[in-house]
C-alpha atoms as a PDB file:
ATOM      1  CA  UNK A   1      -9.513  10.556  -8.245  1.00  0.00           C
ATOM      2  CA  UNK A   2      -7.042  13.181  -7.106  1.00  0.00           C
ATOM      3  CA  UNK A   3      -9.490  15.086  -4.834  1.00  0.00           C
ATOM      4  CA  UNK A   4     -11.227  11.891  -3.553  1.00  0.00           C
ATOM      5  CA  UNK A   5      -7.176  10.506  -3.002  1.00  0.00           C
ATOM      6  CA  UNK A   6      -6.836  14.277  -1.150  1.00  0.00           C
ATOM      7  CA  UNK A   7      -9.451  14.145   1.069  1.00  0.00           C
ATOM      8  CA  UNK A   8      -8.788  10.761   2.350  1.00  0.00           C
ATOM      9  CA  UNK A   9      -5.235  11.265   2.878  1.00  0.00           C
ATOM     10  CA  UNK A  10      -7.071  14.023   4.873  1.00  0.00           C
ATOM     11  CA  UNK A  11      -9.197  12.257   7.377  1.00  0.00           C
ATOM     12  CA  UNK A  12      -6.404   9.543   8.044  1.00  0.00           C
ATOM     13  CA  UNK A  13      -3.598  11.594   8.932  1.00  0.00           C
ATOM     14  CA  UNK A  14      -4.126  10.890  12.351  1.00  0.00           C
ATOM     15  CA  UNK A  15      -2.502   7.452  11.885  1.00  0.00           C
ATOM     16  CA  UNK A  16       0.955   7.310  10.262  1.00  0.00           C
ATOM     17  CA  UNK A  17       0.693   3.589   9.251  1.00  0.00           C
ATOM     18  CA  UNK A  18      -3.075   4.255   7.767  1.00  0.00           C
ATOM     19  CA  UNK A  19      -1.773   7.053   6.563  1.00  0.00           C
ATOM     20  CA  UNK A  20       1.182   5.298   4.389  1.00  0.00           C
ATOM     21  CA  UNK A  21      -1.280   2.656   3.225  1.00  0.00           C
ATOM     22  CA  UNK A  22      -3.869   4.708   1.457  1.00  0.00           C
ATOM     23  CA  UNK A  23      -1.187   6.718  -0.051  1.00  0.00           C
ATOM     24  CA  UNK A  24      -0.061   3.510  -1.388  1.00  0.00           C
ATOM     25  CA  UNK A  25      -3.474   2.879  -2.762  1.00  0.00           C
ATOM     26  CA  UNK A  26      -3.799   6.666  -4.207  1.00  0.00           C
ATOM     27  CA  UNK A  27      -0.927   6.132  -5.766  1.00  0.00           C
ATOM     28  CA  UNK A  28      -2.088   2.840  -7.685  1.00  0.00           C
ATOM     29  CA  UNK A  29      -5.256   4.039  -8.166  1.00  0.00           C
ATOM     30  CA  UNK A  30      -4.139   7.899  -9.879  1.00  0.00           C
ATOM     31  CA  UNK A  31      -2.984   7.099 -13.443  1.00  0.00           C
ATOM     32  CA  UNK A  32      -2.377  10.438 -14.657  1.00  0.00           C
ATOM     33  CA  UNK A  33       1.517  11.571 -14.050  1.00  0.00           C
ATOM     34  CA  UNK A  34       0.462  14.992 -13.802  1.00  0.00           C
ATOM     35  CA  UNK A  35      -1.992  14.075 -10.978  1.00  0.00           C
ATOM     36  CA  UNK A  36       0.714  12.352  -9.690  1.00  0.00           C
ATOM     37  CA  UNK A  37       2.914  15.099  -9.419  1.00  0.00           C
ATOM     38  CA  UNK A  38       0.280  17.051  -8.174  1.00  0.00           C
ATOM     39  CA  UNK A  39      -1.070  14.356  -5.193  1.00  0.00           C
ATOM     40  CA  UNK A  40       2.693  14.436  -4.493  1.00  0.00           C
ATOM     41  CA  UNK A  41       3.281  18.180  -4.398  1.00  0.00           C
ATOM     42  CA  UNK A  42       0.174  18.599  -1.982  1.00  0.00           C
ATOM     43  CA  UNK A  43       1.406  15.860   0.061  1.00  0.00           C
ATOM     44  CA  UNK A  44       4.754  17.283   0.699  1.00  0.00           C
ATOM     45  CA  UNK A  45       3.214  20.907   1.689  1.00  0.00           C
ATOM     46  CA  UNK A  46       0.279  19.387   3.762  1.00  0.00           C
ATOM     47  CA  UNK A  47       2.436  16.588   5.432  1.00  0.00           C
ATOM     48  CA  UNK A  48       5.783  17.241   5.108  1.00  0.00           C
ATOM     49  CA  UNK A  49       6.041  18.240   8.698  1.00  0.00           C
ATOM     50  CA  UNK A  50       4.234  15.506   9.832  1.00  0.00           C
ATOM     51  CA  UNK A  51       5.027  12.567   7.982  1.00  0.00           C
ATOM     52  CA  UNK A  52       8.469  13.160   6.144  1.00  0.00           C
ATOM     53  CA  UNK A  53       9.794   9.837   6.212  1.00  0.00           C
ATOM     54  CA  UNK A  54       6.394   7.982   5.114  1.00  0.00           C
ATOM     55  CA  UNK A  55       6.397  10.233   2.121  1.00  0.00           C
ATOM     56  CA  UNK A  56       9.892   9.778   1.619  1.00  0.00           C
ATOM     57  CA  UNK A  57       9.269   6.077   1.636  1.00  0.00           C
ATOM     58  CA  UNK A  58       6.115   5.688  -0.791  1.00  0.00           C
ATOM     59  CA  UNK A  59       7.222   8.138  -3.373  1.00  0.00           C
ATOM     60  CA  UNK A  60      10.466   7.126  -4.211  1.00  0.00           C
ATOM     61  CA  UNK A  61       9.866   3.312  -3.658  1.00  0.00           C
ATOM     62  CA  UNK A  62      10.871   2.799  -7.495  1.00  0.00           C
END
């Protein structure tokens, strides 16, 4: 799920608001906490730059 979560996030960067809901739905859909913190980790390095405040936003909702 991570990988398939990764490339997505991928191919829809284009978008910010695309881009903030299917990180909402990786999120849901990874159960693992360790993928978590991985999905999270890769985020921040690949779109960090990009997106800050999106990721910002959708990982530290709770």
């Amino acid at each position: 799920m991570l990988e398939l979560s990764k490339n997505i996030l991928t191919k829809v960067s284009f978008d910010r608001q695309l881009f903030q809901k299917e990180l909402e739905k990786s999120i849901k859909w990874i159960s693992k906490s360790e993928d978590l913190h991985s999905l999270k980790e890769w985020c921040m390095i690949e779109f960090g730059h990009l997106y800050p405040s999106v990721l910002k936003t959708v990982f530290y909702k709770k």
